[in-house]
N, C-alpha and C. Protein backbone atom coordinates (compact mmCIF):
# COMPACT_ATOMS: atom_id res chain seq x y z
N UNK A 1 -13.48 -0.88 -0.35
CA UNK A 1 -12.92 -1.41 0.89
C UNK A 1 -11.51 -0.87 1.08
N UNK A 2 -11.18 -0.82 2.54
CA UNK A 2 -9.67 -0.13 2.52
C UNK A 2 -9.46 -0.97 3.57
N UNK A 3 -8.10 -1.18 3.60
CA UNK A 3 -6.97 -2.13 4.47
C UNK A 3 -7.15 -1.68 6.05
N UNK A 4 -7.69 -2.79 6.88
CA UNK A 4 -7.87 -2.36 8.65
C UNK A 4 -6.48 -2.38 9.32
N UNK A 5 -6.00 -0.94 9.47
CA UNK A 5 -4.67 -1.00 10.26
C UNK A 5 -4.63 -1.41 11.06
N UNK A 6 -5.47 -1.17 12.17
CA UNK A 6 -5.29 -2.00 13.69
C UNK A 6 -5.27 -3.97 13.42
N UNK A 7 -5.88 -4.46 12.39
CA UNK A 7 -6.07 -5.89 12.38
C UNK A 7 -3.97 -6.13 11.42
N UNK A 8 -3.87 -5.28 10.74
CA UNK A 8 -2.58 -5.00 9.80
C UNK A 8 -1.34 -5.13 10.94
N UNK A 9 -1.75 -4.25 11.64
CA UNK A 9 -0.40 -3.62 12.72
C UNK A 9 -0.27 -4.92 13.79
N UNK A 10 -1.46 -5.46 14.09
CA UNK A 10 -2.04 -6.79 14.85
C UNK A 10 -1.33 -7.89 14.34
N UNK A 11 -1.80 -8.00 13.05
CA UNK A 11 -0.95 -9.46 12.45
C UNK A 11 0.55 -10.10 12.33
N UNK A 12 0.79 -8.25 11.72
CA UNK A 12 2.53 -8.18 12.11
C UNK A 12 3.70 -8.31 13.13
N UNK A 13 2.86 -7.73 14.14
CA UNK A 13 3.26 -8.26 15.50
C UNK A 13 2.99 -9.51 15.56
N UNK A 14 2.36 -10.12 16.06
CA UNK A 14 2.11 -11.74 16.15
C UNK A 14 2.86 -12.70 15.22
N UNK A 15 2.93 -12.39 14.10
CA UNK A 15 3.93 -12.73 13.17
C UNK A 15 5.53 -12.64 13.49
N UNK A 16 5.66 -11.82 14.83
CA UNK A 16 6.74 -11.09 14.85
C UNK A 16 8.16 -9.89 13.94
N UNK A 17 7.46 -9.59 12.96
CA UNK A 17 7.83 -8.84 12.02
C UNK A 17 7.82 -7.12 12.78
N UNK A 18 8.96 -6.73 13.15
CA UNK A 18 9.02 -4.98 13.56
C UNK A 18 8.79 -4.51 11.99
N UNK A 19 8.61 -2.87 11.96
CA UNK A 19 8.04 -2.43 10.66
C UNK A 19 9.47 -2.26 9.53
N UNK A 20 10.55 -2.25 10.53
CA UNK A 20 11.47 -2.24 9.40
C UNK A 20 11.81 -3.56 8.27
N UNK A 21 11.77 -5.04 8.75
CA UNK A 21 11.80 -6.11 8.93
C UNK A 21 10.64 -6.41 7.56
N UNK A 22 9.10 -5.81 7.72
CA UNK A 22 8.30 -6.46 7.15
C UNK A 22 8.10 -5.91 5.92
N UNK A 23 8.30 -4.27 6.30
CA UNK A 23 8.87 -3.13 4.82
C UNK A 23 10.09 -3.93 3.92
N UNK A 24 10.96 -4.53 4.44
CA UNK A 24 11.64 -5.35 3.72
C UNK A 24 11.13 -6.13 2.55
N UNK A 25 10.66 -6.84 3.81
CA UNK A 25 10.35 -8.32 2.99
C UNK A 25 9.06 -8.31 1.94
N UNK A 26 8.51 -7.07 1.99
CA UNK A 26 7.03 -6.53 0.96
C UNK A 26 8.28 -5.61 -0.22
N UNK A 27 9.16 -5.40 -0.31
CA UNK A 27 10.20 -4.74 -0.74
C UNK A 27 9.67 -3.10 -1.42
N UNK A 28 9.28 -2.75 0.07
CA UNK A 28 8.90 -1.06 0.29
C UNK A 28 9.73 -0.08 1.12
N UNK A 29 9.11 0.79 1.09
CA UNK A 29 9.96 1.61 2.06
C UNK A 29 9.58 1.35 3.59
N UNK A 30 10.12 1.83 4.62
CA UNK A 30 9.68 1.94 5.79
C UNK A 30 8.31 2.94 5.93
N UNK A 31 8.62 4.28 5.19
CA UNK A 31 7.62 5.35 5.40
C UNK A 31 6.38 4.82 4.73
N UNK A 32 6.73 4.45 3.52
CA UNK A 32 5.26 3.80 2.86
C UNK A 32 4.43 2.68 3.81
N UNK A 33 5.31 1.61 4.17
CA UNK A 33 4.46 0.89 5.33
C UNK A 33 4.03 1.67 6.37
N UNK A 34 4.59 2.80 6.67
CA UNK A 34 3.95 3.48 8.21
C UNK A 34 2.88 3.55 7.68
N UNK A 35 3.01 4.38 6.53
CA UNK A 35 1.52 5.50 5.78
C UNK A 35 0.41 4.13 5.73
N UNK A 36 0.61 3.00 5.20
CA UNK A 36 -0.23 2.24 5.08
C UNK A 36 -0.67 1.38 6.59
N UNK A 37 0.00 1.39 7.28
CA UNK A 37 -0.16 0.53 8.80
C UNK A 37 -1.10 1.91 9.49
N UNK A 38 -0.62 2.94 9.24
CA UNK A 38 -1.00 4.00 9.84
C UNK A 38 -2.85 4.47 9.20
N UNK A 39 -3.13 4.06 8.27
CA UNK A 39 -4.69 3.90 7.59
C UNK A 39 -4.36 5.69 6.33
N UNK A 40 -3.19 5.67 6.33
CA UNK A 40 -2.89 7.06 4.97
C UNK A 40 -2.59 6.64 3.95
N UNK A 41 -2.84 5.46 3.50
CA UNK A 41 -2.61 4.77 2.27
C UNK A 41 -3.77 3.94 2.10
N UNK A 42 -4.55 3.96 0.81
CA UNK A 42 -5.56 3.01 0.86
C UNK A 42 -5.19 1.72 -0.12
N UNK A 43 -4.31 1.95 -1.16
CA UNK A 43 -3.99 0.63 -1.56
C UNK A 43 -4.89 0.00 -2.72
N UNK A 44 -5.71 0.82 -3.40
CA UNK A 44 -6.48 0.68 -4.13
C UNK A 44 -6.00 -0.16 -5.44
N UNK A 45 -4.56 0.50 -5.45
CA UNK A 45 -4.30 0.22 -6.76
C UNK A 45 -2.68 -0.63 -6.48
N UNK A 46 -2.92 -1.31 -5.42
CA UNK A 46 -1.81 -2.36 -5.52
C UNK A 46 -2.04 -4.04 -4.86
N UNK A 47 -2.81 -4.32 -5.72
CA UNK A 47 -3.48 -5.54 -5.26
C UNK A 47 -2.51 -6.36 -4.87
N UNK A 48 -1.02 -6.59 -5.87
CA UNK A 48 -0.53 -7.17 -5.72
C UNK A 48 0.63 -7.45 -3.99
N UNK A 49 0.37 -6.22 -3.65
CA UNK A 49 0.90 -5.77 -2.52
C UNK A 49 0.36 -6.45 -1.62
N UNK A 50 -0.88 -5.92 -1.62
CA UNK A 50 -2.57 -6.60 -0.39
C UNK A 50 -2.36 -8.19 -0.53
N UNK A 51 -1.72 -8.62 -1.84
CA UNK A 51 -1.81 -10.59 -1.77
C UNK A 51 -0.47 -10.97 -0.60
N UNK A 52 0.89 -10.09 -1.42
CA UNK A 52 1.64 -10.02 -0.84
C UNK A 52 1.84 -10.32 1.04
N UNK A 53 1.18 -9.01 1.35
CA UNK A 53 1.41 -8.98 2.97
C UNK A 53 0.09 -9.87 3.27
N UNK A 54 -0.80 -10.61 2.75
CA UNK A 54 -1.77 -11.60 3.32
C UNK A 54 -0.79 -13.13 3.17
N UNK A 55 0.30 -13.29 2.24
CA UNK A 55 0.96 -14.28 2.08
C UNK A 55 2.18 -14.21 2.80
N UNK A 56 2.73 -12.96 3.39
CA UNK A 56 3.58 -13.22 4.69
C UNK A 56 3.08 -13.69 6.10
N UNK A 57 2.06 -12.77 6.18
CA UNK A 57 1.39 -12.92 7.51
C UNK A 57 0.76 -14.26 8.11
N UNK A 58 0.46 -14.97 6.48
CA UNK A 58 -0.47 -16.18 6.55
C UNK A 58 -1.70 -16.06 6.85
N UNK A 59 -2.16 -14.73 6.23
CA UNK A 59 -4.03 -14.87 6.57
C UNK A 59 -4.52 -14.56 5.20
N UNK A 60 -5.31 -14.91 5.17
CA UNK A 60 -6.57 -14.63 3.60
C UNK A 60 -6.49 -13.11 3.82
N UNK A 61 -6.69 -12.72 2.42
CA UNK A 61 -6.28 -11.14 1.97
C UNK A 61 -7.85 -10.50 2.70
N UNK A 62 -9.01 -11.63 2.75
CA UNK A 62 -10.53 -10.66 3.23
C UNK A 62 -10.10 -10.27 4.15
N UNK A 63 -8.89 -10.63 5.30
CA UNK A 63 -8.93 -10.59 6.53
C UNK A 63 -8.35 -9.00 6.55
N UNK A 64 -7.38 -8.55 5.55
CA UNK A 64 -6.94 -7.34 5.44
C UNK A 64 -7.77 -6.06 5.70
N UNK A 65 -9.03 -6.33 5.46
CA UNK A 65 -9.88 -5.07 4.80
C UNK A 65 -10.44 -5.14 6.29
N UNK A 66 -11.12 -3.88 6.03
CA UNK A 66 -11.46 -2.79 7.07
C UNK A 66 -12.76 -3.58 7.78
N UNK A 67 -13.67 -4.19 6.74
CA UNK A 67 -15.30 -4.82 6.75
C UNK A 67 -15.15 -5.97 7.54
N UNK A 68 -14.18 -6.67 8.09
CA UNK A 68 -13.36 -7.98 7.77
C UNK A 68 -14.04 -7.95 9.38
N UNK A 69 -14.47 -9.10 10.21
CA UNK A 69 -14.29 -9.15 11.28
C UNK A 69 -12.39 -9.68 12.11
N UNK A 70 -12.15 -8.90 12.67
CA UNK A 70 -10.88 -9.12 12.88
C UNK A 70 -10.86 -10.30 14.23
N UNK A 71 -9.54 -11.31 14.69
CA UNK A 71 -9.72 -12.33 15.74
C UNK A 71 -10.13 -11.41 17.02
């Protein structure tokens, strides 16, 4: 499974988080969040990350993934 950018890029907004703001607060870079908002990062190997931005946003981490029906 890989992380659904459009439901990713979706949440953050609504959340009101701009990408510099949310790269923060996941304590990443800006470019790394593009690459990953952008679907060039799959994230395989940072689970802890994927709990991370499901525990800012306030949604269950299934909601992250690509398979996920999005709202």
């Amino acid at each position: 499974m890989a992380i659904d950018p459009p439901f990713l890029k979706w949440a953050r907004e609504k959340s009101g988080y701009t990408i510099p703001q949310f790269a923060k607060e996941l304590g990443i870079s800006q470019d790394y969040y593009r690459n990953i908002e952008g679907g060039h990062r799959l994230l395989k190997r940072r689970p802890d990350l994927i709990k991370r931005m499901s525990e800012i946003l306030g949604v269950p981490v299934t909601k992250l993934y690509r398979d996920q029906v999005a709202p």
